[in-house]
C-alpha atoms as a PDB file:
ATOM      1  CA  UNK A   1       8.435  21.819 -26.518  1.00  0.00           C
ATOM      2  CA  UNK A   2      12.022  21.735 -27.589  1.00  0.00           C
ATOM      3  CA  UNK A   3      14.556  22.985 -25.910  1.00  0.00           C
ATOM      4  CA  UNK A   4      17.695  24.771 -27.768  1.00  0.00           C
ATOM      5  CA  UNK A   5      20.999  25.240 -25.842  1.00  0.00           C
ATOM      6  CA  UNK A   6      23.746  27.778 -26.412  1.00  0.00           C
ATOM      7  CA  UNK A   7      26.479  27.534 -24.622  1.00  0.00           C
ATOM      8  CA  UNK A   8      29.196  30.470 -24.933  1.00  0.00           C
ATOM      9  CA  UNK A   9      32.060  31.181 -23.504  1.00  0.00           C
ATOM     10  CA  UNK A  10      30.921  33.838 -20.973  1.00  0.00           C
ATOM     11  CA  UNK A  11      27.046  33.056 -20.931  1.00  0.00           C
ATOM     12  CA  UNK A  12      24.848  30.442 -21.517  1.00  0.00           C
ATOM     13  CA  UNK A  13      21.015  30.758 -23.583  1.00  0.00           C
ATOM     14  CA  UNK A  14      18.268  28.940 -23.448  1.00  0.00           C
ATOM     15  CA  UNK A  15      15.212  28.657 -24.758  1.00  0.00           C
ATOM     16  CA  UNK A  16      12.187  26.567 -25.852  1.00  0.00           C
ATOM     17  CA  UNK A  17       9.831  26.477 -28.611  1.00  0.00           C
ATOM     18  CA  UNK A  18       6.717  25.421 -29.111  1.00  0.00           C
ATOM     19  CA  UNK A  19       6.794  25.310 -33.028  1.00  0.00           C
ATOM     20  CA  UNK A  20       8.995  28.230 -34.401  1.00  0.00           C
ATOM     21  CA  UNK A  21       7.292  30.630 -31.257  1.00  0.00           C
ATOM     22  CA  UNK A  22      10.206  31.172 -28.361  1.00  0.00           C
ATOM     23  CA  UNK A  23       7.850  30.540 -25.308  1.00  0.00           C
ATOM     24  CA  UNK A  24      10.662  31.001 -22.451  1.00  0.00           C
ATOM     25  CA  UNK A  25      14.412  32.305 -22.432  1.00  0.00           C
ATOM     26  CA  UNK A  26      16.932  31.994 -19.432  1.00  0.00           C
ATOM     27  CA  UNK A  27      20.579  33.389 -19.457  1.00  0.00           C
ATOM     28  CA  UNK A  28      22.535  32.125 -17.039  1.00  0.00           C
ATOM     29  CA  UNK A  29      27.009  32.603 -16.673  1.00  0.00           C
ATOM     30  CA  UNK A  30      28.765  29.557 -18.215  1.00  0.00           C
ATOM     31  CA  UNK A  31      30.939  27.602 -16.150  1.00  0.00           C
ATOM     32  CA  UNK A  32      33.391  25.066 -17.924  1.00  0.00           C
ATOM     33  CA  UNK A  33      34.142  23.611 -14.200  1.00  0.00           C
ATOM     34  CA  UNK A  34      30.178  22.631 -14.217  1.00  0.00           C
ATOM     35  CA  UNK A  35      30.224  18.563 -14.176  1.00  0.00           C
ATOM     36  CA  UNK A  36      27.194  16.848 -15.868  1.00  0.00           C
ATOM     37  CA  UNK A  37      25.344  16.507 -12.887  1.00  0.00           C
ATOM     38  CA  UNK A  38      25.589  20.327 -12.207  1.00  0.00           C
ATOM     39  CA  UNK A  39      24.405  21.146 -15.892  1.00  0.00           C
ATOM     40  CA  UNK A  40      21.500  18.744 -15.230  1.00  0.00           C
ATOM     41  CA  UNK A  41      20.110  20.157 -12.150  1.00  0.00           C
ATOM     42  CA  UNK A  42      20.632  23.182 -13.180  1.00  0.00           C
ATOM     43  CA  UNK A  43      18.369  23.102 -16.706  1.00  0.00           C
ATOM     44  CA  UNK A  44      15.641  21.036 -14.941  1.00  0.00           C
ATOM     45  CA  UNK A  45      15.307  23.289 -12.200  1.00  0.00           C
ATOM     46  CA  UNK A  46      14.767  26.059 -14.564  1.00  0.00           C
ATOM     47  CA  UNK A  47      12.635  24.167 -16.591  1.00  0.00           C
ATOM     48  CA  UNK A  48      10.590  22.951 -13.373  1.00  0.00           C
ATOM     49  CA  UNK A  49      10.261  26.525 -12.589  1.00  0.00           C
ATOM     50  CA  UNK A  50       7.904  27.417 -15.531  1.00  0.00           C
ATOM     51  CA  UNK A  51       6.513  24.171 -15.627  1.00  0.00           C
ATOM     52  CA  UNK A  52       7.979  22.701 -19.125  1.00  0.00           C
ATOM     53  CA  UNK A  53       7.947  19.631 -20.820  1.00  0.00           C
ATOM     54  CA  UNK A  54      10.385  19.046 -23.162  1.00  0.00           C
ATOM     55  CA  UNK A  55      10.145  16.995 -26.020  1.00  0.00           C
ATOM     56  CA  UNK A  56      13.516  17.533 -27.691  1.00  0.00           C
ATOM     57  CA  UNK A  57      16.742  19.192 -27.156  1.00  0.00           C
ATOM     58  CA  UNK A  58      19.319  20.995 -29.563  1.00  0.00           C
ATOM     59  CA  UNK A  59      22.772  22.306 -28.590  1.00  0.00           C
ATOM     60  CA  UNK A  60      26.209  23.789 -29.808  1.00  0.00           C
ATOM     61  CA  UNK A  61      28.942  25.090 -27.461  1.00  0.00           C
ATOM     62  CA  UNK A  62      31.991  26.954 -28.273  1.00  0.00           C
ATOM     63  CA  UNK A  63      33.293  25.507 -25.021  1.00  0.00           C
ATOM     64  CA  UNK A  64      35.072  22.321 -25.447  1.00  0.00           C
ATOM     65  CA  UNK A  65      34.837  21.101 -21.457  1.00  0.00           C
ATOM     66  CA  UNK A  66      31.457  22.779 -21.113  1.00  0.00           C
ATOM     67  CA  UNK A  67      30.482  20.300 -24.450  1.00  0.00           C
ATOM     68  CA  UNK A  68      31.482  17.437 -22.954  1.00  0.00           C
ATOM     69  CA  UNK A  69      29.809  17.934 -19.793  1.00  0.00           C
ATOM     70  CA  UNK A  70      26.181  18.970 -22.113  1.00  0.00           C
ATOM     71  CA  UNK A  71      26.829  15.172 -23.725  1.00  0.00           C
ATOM     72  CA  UNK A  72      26.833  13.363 -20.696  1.00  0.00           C
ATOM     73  CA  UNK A  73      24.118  15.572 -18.584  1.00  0.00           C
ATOM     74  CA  UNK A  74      21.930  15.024 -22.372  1.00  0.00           C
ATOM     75  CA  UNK A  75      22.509  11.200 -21.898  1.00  0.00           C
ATOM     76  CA  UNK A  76      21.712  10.868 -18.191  1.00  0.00           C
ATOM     77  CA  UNK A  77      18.748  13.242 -17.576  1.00  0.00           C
ATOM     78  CA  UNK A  78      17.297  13.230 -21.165  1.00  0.00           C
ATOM     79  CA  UNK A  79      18.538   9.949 -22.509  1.00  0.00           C
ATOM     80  CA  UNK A  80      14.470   9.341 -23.571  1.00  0.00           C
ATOM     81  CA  UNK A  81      14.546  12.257 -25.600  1.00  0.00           C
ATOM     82  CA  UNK A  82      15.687  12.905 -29.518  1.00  0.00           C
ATOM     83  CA  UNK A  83      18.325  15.559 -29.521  1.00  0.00           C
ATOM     84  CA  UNK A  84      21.170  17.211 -32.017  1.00  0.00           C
ATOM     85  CA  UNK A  85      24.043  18.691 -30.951  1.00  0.00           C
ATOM     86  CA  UNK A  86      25.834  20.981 -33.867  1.00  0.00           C
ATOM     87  CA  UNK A  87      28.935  19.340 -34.800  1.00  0.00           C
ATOM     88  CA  UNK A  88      30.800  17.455 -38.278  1.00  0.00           C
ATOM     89  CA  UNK A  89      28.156  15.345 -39.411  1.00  0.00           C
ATOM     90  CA  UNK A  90      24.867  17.038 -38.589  1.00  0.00           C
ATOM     91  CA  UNK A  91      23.252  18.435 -41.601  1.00  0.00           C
ATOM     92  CA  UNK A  92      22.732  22.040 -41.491  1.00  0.00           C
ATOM     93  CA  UNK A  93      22.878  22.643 -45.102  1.00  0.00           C
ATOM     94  CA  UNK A  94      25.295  25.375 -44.662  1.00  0.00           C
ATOM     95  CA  UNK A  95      28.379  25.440 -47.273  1.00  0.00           C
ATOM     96  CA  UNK A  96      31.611  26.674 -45.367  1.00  0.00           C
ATOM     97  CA  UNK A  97      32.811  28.315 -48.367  1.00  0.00           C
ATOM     98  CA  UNK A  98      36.204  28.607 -46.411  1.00  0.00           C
ATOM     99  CA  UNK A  99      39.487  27.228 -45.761  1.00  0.00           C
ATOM    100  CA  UNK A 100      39.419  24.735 -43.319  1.00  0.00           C
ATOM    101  CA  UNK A 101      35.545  23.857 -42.120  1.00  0.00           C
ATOM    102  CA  UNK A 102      36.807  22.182 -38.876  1.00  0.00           C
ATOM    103  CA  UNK A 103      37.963  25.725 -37.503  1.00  0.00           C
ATOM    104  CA  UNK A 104      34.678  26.840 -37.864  1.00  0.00           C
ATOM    105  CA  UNK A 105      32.700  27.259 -34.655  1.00  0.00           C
ATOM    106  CA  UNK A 106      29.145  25.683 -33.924  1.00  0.00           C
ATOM    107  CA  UNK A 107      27.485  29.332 -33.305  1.00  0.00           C
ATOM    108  CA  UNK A 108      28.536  30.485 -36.506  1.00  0.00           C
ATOM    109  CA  UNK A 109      27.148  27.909 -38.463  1.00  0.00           C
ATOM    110  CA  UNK A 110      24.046  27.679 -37.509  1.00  0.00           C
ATOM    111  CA  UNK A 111      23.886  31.714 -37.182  1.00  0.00           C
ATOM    112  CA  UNK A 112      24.476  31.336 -40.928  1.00  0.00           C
ATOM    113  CA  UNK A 113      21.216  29.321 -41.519  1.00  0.00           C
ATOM    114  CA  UNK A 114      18.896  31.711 -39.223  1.00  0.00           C
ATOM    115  CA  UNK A 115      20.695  34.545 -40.751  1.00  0.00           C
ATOM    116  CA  UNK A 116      19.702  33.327 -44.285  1.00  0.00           C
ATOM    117  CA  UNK A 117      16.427  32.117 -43.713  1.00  0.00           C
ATOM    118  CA  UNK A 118      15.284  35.446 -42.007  1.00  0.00           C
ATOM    119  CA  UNK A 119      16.706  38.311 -43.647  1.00  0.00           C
ATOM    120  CA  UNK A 120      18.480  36.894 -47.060  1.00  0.00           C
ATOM    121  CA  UNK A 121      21.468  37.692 -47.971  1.00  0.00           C
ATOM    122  CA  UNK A 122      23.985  38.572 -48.926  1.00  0.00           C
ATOM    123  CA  UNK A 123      24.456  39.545 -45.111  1.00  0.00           C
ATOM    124  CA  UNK A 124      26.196  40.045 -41.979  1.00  0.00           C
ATOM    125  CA  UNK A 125      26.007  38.501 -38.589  1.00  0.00           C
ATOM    126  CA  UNK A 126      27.430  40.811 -35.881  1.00  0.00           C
ATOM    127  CA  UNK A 127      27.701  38.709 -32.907  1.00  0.00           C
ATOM    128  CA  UNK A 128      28.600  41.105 -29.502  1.00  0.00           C
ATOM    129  CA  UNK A 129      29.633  38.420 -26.893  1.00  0.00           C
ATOM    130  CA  UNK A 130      32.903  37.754 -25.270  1.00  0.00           C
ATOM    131  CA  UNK A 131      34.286  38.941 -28.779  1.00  0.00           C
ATOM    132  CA  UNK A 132      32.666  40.670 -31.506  1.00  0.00           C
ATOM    133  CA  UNK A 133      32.015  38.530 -34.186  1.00  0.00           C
ATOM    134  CA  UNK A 134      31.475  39.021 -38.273  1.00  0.00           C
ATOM    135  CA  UNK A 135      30.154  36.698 -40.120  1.00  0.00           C
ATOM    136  CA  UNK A 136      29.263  36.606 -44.058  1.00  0.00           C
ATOM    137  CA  UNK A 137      26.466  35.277 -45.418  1.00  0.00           C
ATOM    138  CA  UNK A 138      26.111  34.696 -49.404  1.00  0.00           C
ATOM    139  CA  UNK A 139      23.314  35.011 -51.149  1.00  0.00           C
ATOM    140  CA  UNK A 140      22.612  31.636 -51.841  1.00  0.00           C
ATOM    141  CA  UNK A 141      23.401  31.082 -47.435  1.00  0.00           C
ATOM    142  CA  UNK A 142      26.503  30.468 -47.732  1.00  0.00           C
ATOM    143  CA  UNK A 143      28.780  31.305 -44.742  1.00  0.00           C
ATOM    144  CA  UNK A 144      32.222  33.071 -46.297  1.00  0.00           C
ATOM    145  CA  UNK A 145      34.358  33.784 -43.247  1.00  0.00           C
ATOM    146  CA  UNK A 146      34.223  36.933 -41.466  1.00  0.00           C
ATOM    147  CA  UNK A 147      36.377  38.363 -38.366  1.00  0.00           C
ATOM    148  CA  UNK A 148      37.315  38.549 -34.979  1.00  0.00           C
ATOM    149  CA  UNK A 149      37.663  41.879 -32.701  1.00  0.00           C
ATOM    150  CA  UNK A 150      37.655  42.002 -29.050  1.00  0.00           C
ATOM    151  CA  UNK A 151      34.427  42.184 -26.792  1.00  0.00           C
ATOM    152  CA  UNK A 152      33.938  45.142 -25.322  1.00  0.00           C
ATOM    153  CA  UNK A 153      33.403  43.227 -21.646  1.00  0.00           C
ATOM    154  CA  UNK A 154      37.113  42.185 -22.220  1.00  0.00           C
ATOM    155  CA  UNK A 155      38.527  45.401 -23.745  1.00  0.00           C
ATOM    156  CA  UNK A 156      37.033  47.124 -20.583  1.00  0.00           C
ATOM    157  CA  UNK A 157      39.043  44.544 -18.458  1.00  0.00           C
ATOM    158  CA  UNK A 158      42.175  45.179 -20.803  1.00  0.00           C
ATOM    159  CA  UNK A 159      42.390  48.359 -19.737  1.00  0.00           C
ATOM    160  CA  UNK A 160      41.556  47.865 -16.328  1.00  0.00           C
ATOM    161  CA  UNK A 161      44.776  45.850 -16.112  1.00  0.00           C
ATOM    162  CA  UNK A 162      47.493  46.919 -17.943  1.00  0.00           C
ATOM    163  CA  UNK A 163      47.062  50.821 -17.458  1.00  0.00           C
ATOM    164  CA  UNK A 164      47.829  51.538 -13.072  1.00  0.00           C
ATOM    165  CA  UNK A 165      45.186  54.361 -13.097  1.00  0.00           C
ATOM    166  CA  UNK A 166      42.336  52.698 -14.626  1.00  0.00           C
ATOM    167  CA  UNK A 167      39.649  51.035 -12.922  1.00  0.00           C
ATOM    168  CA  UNK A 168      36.767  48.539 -13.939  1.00  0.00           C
ATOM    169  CA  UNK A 169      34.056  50.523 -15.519  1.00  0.00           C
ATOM    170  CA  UNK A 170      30.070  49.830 -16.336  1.00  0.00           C
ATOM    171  CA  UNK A 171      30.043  49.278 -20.104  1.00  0.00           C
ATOM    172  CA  UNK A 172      27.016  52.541 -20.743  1.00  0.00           C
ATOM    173  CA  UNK A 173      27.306  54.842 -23.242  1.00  0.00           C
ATOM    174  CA  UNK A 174      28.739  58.438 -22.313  1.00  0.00           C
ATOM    175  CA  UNK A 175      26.578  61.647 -22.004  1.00  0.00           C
ATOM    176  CA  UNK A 176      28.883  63.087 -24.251  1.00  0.00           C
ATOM    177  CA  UNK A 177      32.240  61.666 -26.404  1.00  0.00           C
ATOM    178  CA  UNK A 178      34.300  64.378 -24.300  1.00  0.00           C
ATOM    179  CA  UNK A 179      34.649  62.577 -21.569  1.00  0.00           C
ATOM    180  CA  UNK A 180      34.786  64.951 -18.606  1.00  0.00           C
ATOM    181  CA  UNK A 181      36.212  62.172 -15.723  1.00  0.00           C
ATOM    182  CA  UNK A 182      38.051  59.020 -16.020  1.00  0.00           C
ATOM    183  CA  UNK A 183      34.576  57.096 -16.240  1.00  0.00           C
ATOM    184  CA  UNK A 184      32.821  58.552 -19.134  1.00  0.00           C
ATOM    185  CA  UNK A 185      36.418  58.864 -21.061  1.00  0.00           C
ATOM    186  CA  UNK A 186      36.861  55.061 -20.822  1.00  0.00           C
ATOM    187  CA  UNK A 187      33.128  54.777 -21.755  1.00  0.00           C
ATOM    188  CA  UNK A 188      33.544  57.112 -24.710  1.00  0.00           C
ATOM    189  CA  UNK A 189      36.673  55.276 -26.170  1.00  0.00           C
ATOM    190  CA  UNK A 190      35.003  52.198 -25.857  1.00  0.00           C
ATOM    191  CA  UNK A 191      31.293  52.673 -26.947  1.00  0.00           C
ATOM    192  CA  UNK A 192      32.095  55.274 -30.115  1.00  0.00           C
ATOM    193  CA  UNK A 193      35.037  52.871 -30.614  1.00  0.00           C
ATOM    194  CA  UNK A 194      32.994  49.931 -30.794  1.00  0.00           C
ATOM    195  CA  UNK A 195      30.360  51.583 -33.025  1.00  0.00           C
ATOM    196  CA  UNK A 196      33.215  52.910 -35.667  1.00  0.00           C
ATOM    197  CA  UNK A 197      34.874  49.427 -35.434  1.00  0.00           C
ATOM    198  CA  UNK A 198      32.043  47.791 -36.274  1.00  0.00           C
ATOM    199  CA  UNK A 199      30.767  50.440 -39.339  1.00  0.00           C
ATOM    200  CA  UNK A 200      34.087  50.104 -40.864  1.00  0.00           C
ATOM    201  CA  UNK A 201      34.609  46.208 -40.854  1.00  0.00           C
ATOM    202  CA  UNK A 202      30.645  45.917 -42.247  1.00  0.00           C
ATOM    203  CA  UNK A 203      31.658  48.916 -45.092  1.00  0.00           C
ATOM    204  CA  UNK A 204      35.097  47.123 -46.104  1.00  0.00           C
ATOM    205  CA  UNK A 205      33.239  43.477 -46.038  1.00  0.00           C
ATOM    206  CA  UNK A 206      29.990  44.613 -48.449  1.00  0.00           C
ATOM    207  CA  UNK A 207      32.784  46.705 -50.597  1.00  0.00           C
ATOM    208  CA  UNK A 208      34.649  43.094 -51.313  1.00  0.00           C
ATOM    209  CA  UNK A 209      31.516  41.890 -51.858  1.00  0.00           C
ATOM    210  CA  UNK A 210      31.008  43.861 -54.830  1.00  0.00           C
ATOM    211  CA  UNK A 211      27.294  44.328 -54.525  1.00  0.00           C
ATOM    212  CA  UNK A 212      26.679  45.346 -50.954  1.00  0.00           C
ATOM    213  CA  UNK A 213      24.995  43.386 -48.225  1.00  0.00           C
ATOM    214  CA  UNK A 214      20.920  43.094 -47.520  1.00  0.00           C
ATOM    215  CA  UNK A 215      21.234  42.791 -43.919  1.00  0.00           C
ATOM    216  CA  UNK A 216      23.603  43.666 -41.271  1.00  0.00           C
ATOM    217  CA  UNK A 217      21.753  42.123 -38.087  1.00  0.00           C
ATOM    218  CA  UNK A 218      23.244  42.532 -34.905  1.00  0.00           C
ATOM    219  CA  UNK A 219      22.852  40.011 -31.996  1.00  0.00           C
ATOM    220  CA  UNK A 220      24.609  38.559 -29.032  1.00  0.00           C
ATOM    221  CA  UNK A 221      24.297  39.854 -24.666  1.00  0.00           C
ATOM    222  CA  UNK A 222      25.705  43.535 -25.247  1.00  0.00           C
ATOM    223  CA  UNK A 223      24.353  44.242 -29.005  1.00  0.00           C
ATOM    224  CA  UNK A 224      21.682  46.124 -27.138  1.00  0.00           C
ATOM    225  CA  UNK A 225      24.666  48.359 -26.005  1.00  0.00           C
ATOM    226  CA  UNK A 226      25.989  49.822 -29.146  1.00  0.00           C
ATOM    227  CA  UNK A 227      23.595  48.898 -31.900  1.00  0.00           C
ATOM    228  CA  UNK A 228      21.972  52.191 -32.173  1.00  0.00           C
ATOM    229  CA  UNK A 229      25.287  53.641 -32.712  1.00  0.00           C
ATOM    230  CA  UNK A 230      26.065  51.467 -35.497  1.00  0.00           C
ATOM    231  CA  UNK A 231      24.738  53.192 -38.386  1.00  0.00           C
ATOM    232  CA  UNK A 232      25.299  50.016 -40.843  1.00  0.00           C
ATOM    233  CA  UNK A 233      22.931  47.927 -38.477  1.00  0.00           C
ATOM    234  CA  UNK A 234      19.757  47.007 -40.083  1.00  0.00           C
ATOM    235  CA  UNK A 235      18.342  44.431 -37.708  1.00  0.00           C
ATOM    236  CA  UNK A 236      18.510  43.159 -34.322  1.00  0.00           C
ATOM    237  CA  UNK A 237      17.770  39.709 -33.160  1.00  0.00           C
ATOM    238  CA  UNK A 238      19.146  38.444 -29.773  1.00  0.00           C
ATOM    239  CA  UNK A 239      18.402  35.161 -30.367  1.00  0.00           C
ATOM    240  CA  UNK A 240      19.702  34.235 -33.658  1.00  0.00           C
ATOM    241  CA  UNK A 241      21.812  31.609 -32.462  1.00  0.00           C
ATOM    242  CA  UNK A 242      18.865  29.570 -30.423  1.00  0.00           C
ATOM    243  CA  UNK A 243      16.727  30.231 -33.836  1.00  0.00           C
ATOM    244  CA  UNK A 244      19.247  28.459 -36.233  1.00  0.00           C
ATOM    245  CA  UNK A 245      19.270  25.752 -33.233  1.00  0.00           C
ATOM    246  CA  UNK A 246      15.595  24.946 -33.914  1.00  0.00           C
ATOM    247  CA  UNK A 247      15.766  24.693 -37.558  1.00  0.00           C
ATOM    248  CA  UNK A 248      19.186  22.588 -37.642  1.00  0.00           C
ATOM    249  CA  UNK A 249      16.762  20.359 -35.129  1.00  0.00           C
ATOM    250  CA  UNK A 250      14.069  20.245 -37.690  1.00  0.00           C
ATOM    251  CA  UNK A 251      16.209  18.697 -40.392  1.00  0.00           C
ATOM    252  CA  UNK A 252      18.031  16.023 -38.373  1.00  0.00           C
ATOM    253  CA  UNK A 253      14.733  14.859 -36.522  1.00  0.00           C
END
């Protein structure tokens, strides 16, 4: 089976496939302080734990210390194995239609070619993580830029800090958008706000577009959250990222 690796900057995804079929997923809380040794324990005791054998392994990170610690763990414990990690140089045969390709991260990319190959395009990647990210697909797959907005994990934090009568909340949605206590008024600013933040970015992006978009698919650890709300959502797939992994693995091996 391969195994596909995403390492973000609050969680970490993995999964394996036995052809294009995800047979088992793990999340597990990213740690950039993890040494190689750490990371290797860690992903063969999971993997020990179903009873897998791998055969190959792909990888990005948006995490530069985490990356470096994946490279060596990847050399030491699975040195006998192909593997691809998403970086300049591995084909992907995604154009960056942008202005500087470096900038762009490995998620994006290779949310691009999932993105494409699954729904079309033109299209929209709406990534809810540790920020909520838009990315624009072209109809011929290529990735055009997009935007950055705050997660709502750290806007709830935000808050939590910088205003003295504020506490920590549980990211939910509200029984109502009048909030009627502190709670649910901190959950209604931040779940309707989400929701109209992310309508209006997706309406502005299609309206440059000129001809609309085909998909808007959401995906990332809290789209579950606020996708419903989201009335220019079309699609939801949580593991975009871990998808595109296996096909950029396909055409380097």
């Amino acid at each position: 089976m391969l195994l596909c690796i995403d390492i973000g900057n609050t969680n970490t995804v993995l999964a394996t496939f036995d052809g294009d079929k995800i047979v088992h997923s793990w999340r597990i809380k990213t740690d950039a302080r993890s040494t190689a040794d750490e990371l290797g324990l860690m992903f063969r005791g999971l993997l020990a734990g179903d009873a897998v054998e791998i055969t190959g392994v792909a990888a990005c990170s948006t995490v530069p210390a985490a990356l470096r610690s994946l490279r060596t763990m990847l050399a030491r414990y699975y040195g006998d194995l192909p593997n691809v990690i998403v970086e300049p140089g591995v084909k992907t045969g995604v154009q960056l239609a942008i202005d500087n390709p470096k900038e762009v991260g490995a998620d994006r990319v290779v949310n691009t070619l999932a993105a494409h190959a699954l729904y079309g395009g033109p299209s929209i990647v709406v990534d809810f993580g540790t920020t909520t990210n838009f990315d624009v697909i072209s109809a011929k797959g290529e990735f055009l830029g997009g935007a950055f907005a705050p997660g709502i994990e750290i806007s709830f934090d935000a808050l939590a800090a910088r205003a003295a009568q504020l506490r920590k909340v549980e990211p939910a949605k509200p029984r109502s958008v009048i909030g009627k206590n502190t709670v649910e008024c901190l959950q209604s600013g931040l779940y309707y706000g989400v929701a109209g933040q992310v309508d209006r970015i997706v309406e502005l992006m299609a309206a440059e577009l000129g001809g609309g978009v085909r998909s808007v698919i959401a995906t990332g650890g809290l789209a579950w959250l606020v996708k419903d709300e989201c009335r220019t959502i079309t699609a939801h797939e949580p593991m975009i990222t871990l998808i595109g992994l296996r096909m950029v693995y396909e055409r380097n091996v």
